[in-house]
N, C-alpha and C. Protein backbone atom coordinates (compact mmCIF):
# COMPACT_ATOMS: atom_id res chain seq x y z
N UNK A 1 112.37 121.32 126.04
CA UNK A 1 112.40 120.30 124.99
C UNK A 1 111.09 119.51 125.00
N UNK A 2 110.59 119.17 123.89
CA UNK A 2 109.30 118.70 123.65
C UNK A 2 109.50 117.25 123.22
N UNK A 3 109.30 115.99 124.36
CA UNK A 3 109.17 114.91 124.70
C UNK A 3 107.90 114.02 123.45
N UNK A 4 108.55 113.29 122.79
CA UNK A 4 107.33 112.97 122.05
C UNK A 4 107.47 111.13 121.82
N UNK A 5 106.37 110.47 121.90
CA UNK A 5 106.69 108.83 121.60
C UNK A 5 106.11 108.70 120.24
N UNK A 6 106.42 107.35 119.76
CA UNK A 6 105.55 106.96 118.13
C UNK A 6 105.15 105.97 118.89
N UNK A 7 104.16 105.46 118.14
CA UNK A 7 103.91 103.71 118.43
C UNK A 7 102.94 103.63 117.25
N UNK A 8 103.69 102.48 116.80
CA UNK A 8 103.48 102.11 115.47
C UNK A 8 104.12 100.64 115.03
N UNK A 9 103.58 99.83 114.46
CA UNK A 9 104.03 98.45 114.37
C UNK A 9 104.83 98.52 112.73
N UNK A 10 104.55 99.74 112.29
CA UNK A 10 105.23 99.73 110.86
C UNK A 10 106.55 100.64 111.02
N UNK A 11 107.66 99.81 111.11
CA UNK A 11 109.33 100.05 111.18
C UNK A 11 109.25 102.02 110.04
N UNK A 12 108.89 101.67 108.66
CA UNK A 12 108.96 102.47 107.66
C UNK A 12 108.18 103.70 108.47
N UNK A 13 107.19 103.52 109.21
CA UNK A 13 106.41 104.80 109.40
C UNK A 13 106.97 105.33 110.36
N UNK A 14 107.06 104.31 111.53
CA UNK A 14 108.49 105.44 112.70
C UNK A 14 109.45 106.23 111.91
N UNK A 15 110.48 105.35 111.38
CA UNK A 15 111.52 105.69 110.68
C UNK A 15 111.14 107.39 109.84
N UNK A 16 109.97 107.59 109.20
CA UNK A 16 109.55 108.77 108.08
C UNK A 16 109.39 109.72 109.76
N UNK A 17 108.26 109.34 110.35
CA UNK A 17 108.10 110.64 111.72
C UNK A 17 109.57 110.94 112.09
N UNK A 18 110.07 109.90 112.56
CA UNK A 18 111.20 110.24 113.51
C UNK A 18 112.36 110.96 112.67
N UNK A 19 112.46 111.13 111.14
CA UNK A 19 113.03 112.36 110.33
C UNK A 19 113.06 113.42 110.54
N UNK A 20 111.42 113.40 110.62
CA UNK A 20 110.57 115.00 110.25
C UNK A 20 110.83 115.29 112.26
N UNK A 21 110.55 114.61 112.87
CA UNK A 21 110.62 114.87 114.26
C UNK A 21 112.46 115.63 114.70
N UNK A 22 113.36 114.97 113.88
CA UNK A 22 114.63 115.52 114.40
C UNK A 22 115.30 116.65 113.76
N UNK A 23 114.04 117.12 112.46
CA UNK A 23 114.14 118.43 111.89
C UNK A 23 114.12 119.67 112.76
N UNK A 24 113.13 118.96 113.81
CA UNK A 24 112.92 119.93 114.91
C UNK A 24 113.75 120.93 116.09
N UNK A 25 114.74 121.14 116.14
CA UNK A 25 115.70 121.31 116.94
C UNK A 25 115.16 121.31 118.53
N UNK A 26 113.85 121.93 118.99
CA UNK A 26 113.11 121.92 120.04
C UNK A 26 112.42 120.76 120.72
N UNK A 27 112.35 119.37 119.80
CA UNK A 27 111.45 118.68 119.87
C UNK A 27 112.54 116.86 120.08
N UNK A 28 112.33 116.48 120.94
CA UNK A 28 113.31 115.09 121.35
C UNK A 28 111.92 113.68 121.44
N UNK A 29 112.48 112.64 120.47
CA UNK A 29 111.94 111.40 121.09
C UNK A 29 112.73 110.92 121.77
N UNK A 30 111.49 110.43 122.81
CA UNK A 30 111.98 109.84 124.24
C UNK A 30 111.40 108.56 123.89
N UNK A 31 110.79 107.69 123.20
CA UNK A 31 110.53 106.50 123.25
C UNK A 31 110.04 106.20 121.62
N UNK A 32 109.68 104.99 121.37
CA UNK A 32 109.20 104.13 119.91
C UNK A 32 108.92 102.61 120.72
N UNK A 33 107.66 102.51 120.22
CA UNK A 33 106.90 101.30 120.34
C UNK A 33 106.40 100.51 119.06
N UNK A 34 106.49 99.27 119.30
CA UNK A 34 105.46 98.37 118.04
C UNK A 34 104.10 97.75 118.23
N UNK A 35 104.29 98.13 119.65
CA UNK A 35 102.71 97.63 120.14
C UNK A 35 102.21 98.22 121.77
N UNK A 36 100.65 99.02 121.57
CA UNK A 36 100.50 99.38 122.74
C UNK A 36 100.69 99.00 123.99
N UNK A 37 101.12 97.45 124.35
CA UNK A 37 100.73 96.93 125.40
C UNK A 37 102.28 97.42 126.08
N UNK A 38 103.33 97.64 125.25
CA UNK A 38 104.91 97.55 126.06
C UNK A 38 104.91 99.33 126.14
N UNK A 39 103.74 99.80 125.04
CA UNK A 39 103.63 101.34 125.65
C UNK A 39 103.15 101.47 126.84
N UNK A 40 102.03 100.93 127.14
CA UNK A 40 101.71 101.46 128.39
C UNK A 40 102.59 100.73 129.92
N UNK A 41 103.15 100.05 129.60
CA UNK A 41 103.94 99.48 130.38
C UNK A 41 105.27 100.54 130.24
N UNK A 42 105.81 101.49 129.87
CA UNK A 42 106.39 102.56 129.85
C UNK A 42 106.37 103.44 130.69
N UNK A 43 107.34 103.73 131.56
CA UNK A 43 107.19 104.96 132.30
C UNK A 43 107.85 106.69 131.25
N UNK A 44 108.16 106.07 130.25
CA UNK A 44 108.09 107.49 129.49
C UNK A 44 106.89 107.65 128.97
N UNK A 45 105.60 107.06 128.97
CA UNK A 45 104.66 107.74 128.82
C UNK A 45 104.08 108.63 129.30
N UNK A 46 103.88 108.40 130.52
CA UNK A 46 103.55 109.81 131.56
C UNK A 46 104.55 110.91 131.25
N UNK A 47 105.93 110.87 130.97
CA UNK A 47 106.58 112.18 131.03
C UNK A 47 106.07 112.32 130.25
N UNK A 48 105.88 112.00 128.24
CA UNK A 48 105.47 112.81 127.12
C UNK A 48 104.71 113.41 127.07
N UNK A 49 105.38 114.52 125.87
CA UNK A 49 104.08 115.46 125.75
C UNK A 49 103.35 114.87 124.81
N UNK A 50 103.66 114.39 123.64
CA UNK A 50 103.03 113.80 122.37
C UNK A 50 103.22 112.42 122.46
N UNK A 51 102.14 111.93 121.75
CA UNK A 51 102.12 110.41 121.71
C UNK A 51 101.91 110.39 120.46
N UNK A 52 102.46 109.81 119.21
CA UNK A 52 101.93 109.41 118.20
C UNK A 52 101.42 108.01 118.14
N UNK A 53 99.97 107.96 117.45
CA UNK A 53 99.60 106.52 117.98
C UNK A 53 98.84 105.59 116.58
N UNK A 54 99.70 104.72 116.33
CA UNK A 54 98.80 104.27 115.18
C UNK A 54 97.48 103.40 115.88
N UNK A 55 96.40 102.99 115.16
CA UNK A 55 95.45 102.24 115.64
C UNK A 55 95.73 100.63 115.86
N UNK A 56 95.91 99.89 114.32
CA UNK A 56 95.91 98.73 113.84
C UNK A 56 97.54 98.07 114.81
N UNK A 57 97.49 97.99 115.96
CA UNK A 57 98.77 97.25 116.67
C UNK A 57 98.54 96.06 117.11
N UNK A 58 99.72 95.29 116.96
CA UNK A 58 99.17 93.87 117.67
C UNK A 58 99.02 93.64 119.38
N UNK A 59 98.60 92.86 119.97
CA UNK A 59 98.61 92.86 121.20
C UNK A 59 97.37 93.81 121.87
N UNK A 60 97.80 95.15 121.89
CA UNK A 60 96.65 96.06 122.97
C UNK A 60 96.64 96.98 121.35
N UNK A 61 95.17 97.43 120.90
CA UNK A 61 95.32 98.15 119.92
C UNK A 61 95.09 100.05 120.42
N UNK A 62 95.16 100.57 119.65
CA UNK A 62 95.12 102.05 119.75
C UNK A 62 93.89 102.53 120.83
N UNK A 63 92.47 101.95 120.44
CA UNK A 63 91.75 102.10 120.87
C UNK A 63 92.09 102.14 122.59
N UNK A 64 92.40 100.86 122.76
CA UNK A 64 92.33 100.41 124.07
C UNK A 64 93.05 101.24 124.87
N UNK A 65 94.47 101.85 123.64
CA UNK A 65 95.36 102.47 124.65
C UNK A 65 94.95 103.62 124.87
N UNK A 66 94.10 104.55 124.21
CA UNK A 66 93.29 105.92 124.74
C UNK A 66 93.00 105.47 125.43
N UNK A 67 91.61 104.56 125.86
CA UNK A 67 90.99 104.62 126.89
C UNK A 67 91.69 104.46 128.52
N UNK A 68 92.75 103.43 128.18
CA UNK A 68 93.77 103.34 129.52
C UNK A 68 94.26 104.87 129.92
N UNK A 69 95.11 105.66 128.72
CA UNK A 69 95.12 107.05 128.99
C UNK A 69 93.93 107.79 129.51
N UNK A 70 92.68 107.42 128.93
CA UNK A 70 91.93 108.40 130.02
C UNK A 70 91.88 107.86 131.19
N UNK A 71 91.42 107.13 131.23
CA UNK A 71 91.16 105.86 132.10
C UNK A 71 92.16 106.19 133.69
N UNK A 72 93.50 106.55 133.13
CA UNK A 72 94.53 106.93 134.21
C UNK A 72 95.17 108.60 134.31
N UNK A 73 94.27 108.96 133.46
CA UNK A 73 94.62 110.26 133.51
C UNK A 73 95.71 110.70 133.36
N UNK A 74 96.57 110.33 132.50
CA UNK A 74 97.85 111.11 131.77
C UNK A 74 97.65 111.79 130.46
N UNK A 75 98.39 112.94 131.18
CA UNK A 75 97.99 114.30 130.50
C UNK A 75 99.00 114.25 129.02
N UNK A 76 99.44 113.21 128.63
CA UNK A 76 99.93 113.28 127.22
C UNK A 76 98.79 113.63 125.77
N UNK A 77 99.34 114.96 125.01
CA UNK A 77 98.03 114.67 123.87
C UNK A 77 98.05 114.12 122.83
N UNK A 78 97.64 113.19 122.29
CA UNK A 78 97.48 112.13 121.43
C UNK A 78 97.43 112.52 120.00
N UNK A 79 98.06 111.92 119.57
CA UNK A 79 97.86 112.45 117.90
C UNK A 79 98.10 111.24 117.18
N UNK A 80 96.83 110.51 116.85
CA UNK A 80 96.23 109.31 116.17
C UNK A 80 96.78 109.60 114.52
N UNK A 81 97.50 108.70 114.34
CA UNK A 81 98.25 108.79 112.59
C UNK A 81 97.68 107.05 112.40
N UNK A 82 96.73 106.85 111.73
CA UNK A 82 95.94 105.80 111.20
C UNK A 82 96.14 105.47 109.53
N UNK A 83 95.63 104.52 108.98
CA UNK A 83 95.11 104.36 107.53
C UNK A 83 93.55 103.92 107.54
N UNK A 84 93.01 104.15 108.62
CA UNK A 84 91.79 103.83 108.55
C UNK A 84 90.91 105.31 108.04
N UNK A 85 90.42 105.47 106.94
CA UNK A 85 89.63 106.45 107.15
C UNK A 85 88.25 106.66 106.87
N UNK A 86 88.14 106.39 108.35
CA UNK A 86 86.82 106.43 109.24
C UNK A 86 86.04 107.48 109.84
N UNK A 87 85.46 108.23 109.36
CA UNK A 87 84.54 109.47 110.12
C UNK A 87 84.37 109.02 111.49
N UNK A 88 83.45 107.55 111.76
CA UNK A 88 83.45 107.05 113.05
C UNK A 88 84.28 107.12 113.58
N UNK A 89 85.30 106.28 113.22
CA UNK A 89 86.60 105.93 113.87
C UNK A 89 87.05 107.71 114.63
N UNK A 90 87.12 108.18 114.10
CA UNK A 90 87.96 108.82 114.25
C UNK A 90 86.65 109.96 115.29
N UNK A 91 85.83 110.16 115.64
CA UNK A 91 84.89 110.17 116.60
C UNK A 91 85.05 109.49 117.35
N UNK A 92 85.18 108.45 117.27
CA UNK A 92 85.41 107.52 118.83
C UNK A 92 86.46 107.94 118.97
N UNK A 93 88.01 108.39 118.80
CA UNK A 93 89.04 108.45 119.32
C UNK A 93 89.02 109.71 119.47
N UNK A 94 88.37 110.62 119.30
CA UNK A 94 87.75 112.02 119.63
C UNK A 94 87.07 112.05 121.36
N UNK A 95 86.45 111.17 120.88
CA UNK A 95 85.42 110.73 122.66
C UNK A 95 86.58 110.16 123.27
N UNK A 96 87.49 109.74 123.50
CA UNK A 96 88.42 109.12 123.75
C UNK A 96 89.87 110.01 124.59
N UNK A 97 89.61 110.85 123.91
CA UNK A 97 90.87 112.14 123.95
C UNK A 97 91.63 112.57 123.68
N UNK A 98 91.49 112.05 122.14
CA UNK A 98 92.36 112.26 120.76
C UNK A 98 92.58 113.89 120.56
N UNK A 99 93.87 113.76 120.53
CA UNK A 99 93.62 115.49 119.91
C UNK A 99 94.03 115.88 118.62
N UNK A 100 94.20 114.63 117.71
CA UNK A 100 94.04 114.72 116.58
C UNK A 100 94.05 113.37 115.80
N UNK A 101 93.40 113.24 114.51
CA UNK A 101 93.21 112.38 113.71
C UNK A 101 93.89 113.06 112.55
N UNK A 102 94.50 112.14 112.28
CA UNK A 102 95.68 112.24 110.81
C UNK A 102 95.32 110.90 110.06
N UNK A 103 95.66 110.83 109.11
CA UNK A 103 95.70 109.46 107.53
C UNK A 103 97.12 109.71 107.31
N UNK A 104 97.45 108.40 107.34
CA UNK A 104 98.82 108.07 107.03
C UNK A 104 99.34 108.88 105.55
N UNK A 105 98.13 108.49 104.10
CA UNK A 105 98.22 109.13 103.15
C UNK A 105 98.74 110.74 102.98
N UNK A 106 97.71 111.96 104.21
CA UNK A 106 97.81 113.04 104.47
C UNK A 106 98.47 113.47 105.38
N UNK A 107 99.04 115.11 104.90
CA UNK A 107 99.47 115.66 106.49
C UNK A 107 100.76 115.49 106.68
N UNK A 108 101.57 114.53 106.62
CA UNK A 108 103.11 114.07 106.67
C UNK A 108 103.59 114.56 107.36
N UNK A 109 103.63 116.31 105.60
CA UNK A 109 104.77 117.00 105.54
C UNK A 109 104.52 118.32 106.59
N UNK A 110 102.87 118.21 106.97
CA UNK A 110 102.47 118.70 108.15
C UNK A 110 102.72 118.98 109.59
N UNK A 111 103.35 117.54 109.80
CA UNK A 111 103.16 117.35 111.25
C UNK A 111 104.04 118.23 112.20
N UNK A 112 104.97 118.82 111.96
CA UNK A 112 105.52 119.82 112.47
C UNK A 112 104.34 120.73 112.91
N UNK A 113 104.00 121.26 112.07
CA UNK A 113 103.02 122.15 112.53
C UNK A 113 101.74 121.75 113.48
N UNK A 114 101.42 121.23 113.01
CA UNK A 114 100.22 119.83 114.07
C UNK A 114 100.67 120.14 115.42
N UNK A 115 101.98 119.46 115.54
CA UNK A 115 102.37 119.11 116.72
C UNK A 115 102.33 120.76 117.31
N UNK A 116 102.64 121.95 117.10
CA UNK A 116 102.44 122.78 117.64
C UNK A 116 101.41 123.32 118.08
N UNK A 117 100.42 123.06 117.11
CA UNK A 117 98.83 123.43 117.54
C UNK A 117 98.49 122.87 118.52
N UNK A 118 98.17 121.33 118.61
CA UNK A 118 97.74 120.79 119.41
C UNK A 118 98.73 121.33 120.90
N UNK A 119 100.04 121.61 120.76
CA UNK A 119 100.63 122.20 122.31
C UNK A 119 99.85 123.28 122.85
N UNK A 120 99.33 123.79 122.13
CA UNK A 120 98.30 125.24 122.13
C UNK A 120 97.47 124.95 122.74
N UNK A 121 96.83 123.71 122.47
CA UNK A 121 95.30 122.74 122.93
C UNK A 121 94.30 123.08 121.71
N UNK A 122 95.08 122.91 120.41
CA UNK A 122 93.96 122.93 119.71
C UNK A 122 93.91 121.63 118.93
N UNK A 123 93.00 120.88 118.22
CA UNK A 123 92.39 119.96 117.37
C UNK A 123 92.38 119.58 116.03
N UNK A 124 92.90 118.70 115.66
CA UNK A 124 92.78 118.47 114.40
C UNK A 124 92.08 116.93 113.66
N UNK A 125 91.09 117.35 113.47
CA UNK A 125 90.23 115.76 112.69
C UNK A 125 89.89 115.84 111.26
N UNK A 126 90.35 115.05 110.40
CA UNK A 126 90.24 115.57 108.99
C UNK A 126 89.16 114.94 108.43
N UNK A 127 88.65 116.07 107.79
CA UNK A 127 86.84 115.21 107.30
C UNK A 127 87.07 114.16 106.15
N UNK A 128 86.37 113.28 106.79
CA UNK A 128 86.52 111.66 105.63
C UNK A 128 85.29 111.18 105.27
N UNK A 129 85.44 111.28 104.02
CA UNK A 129 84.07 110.40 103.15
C UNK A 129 84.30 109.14 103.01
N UNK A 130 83.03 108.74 103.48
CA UNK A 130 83.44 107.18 103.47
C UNK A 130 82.01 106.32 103.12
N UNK A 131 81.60 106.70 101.58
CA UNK A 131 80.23 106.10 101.45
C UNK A 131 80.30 104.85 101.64
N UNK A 132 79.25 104.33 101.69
CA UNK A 132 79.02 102.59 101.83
C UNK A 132 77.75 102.47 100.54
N UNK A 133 78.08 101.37 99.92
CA UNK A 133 77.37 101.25 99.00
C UNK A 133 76.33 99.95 98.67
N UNK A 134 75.16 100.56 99.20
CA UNK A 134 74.21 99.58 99.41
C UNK A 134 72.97 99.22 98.88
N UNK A 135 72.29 98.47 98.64
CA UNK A 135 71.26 98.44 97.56
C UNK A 135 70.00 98.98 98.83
N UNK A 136 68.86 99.61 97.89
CA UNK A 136 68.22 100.30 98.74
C UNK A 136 67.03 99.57 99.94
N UNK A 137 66.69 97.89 100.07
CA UNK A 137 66.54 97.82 100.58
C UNK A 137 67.48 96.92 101.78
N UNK A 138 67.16 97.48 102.98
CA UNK A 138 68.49 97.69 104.03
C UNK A 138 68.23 96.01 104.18
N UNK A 139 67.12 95.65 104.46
CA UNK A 139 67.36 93.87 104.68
C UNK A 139 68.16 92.80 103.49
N UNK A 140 67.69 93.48 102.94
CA UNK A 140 68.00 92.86 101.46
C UNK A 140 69.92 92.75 101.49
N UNK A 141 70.26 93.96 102.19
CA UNK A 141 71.86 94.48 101.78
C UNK A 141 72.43 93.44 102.89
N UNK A 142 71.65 93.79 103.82
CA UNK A 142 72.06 92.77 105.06
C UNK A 142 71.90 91.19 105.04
N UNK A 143 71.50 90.83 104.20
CA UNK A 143 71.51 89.35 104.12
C UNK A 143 72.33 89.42 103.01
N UNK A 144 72.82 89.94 102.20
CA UNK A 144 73.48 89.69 101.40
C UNK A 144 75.01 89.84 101.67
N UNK A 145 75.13 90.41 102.47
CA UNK A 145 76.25 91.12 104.00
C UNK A 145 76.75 89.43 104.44
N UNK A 146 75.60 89.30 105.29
CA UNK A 146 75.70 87.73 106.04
C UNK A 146 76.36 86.60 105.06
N UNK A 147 76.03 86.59 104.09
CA UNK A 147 76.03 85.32 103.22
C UNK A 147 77.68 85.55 102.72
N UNK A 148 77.96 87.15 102.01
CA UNK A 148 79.46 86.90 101.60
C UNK A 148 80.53 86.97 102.70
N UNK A 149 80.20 87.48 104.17
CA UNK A 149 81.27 86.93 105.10
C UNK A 149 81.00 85.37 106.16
N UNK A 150 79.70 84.78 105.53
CA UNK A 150 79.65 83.91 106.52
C UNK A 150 79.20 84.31 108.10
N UNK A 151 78.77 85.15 108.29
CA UNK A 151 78.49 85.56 109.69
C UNK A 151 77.10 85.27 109.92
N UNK A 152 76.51 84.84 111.21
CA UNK A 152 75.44 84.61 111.87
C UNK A 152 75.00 85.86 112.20
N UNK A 153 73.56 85.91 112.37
CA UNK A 153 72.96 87.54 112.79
C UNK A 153 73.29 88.26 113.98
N UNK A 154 73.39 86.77 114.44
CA UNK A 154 74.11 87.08 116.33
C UNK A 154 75.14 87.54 116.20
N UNK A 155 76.48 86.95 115.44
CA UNK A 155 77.52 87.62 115.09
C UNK A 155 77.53 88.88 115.13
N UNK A 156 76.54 89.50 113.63
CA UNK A 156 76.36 90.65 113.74
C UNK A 156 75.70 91.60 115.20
N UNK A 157 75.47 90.96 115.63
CA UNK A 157 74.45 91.55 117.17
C UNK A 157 75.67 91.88 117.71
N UNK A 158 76.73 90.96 118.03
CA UNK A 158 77.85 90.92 119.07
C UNK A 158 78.75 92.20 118.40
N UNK A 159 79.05 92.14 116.87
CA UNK A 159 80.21 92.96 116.27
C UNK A 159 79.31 94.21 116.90
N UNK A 160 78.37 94.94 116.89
CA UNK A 160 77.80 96.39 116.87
C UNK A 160 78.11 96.12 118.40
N UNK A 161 77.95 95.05 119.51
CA UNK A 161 77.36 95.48 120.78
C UNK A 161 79.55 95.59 121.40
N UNK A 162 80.61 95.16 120.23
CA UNK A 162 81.78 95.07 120.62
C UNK A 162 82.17 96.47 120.22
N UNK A 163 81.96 97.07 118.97
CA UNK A 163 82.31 98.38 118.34
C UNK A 163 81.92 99.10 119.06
N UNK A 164 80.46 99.85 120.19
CA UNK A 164 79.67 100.40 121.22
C UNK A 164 80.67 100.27 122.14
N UNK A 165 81.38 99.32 122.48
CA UNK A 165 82.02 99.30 124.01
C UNK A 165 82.14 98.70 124.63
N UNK A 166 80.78 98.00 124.77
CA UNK A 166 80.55 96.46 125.41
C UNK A 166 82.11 95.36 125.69
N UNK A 167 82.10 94.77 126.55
CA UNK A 167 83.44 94.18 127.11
C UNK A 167 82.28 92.30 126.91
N UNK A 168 82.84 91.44 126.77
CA UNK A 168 82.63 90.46 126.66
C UNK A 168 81.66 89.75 127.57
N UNK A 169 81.97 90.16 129.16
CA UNK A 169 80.56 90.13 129.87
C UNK A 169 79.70 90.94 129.86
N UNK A 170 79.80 91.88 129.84
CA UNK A 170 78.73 92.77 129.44
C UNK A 170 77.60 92.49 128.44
N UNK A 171 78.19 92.00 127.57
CA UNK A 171 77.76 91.16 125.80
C UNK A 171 76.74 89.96 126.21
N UNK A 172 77.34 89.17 127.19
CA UNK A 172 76.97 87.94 127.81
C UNK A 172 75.72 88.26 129.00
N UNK A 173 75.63 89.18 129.54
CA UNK A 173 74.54 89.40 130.20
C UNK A 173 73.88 90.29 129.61
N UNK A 174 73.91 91.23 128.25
CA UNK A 174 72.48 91.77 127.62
C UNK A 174 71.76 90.85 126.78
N UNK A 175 72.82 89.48 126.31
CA UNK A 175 71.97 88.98 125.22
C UNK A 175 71.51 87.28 126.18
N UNK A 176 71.82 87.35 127.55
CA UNK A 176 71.65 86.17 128.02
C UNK A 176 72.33 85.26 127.92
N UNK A 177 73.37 85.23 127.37
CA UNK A 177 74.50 84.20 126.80
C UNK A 177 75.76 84.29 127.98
N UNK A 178 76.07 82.89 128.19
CA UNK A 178 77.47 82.58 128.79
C UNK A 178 78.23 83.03 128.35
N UNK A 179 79.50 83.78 129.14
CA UNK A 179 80.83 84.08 129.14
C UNK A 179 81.18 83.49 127.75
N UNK A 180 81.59 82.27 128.15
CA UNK A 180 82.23 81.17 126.95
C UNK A 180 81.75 81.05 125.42
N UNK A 181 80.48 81.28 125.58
CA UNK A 181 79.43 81.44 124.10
C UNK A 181 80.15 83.24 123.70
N UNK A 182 79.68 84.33 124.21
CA UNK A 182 80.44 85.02 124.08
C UNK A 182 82.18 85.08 123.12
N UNK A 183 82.89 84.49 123.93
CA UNK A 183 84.22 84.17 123.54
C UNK A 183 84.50 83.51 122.44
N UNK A 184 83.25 82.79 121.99
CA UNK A 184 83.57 81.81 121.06
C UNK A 184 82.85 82.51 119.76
N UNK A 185 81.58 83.82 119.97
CA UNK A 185 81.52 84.05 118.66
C UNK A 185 82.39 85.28 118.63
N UNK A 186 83.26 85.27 119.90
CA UNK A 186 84.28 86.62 119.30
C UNK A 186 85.13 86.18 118.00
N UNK A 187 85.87 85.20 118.72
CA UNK A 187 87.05 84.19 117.88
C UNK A 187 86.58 83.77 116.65
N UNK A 188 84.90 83.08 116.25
CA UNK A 188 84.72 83.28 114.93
C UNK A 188 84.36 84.33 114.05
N UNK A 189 84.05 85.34 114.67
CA UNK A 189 83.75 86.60 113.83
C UNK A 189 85.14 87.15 113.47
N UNK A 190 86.66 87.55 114.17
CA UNK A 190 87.23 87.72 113.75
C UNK A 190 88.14 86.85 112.75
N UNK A 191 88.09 85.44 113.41
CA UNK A 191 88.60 84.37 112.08
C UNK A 191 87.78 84.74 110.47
N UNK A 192 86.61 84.59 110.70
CA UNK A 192 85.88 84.58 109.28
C UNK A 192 86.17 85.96 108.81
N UNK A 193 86.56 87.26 109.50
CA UNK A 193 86.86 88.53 108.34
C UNK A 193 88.53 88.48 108.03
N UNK A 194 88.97 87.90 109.02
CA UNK A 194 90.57 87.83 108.51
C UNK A 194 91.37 88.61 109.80
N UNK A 195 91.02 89.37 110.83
CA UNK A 195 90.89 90.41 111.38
C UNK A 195 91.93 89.72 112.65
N UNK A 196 92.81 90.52 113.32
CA UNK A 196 93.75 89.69 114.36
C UNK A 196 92.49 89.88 115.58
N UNK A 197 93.17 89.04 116.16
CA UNK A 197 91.94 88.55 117.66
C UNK A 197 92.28 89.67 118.80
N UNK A 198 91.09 90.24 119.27
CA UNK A 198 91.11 91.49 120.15
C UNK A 198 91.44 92.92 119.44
N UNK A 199 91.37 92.69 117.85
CA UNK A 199 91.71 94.10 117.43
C UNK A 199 90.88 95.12 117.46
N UNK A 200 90.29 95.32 118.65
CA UNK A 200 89.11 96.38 118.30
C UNK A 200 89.06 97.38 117.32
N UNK A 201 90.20 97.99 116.95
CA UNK A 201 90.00 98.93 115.73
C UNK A 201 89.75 98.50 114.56
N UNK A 202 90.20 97.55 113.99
CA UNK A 202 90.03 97.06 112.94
C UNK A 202 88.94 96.39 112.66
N UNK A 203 88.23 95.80 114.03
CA UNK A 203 86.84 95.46 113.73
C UNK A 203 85.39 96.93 113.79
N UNK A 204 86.36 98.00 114.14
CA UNK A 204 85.44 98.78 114.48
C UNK A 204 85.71 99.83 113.05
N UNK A 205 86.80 99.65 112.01
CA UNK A 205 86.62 99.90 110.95
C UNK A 205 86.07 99.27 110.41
N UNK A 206 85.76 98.04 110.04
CA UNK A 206 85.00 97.42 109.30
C UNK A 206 83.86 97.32 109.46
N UNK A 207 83.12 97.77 110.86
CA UNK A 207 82.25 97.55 110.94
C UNK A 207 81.44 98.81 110.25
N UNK A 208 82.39 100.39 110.63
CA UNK A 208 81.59 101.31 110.13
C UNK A 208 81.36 101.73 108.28
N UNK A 209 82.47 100.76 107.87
CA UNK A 209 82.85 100.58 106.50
C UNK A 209 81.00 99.80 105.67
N UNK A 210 80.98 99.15 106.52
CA UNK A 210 80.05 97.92 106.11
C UNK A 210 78.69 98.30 106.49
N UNK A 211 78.54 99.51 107.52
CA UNK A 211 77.47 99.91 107.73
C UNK A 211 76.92 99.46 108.75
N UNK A 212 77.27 98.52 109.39
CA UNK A 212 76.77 98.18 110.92
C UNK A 212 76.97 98.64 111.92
N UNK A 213 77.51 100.17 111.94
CA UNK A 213 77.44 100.94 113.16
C UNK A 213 77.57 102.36 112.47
């Protein structure tokens, strides 16, 4: 029997997988989450074979929770079901140890099949266009960037050096800045886009949306 979790903060989107999942006669969920942080605090994670993982969660987001999975080496394979569609994005969760990228929009009626491939060890990332539309000179776009979200250049310095990887001290000793300075243009960069606090995915969609990474 093929062990599989969701985690997903949207009730409606468990509810649609976990249909198509009990179509399966071979295939059992062993768990459902609304937010990464009570996933990884799960000891049915290590048993699963599949993880379905949305990005945008409150508390610990998608991102974070790959990296803890690599990070600890559980051999569950990941199959990222997002609405972000991000070429980047979905590269970083590739580097990460994604073994597949799905759009909530696409694929659905798919995932049966998905889920078998990837048991195989094979891959699925679906190619996403995602122009950005910018006037042709790049300073020009970028101050004009700054002005309609309100962001400082530093801001922008910190969003690219947070989307990269960078952890908050880290941030604080390349640019010379205190811990606390740090912390404080985290909290206004995500206040001024609207963005929940610590969401790395969502700042790391927007950022590749907008062209700053």
């Amino acid at each position: 029997m093929l062990k599989i979790i969701i985690t997903d903060d949207h009730p409606i989107v468990r509810q649609g997988i976990t249909e198509l999942i009990n179509s399966e006669p071979s295939f059992t969920i062993t768990g459902q989450f609304d937010d990464g942080q009570l996933l990884l605090q799960s000891s049915a994670l290590v048993e699963a074979d599949i993880l379905f993982l949305d990005l945008n969660m409150p508390r610990t987001d998608g991102l974070k929770v790959l990296q803890q999975i690599r990070d600890k080496k559980i051999k569950v394979k990941t199959i990222v079901l997002t609405s972000y569609a991000s070429e980047k994005l979905a590269a970083e969760c590739r580097k990460l140890g994604a073994s597949a990228y799905l759009l909530k929009t696409n694929n659905i009626e798919n995932l049966i099949l998905i889920i078998k491939d990837v048991m195989k060890g094979e891959t699925f990332f679906e190619t996403i266009s995602t122009p950005i539309s910018k006037e042709d000179n790049q300073f020009t776009y970028l101050d004009g960037f700054l002005q309609k979200y309100r962001l400082t250049k530093r801001e922008t310095q910190i969003i690219k050096l947070i989307c990269t990887g960078y952890s908050s001290s880290d941030i604080a000793d390349k640019l010379a800045l205190s811990a606390f300075t740090v912390q404080t243009h985290r909290k206004n960069i995500f206040r001024k886009l609207q963005l929940e606090n610590s969401n790395t995915a969502s700042l790391y969609d927007f950022a590749s949306k907008n062209g700053l990474i």
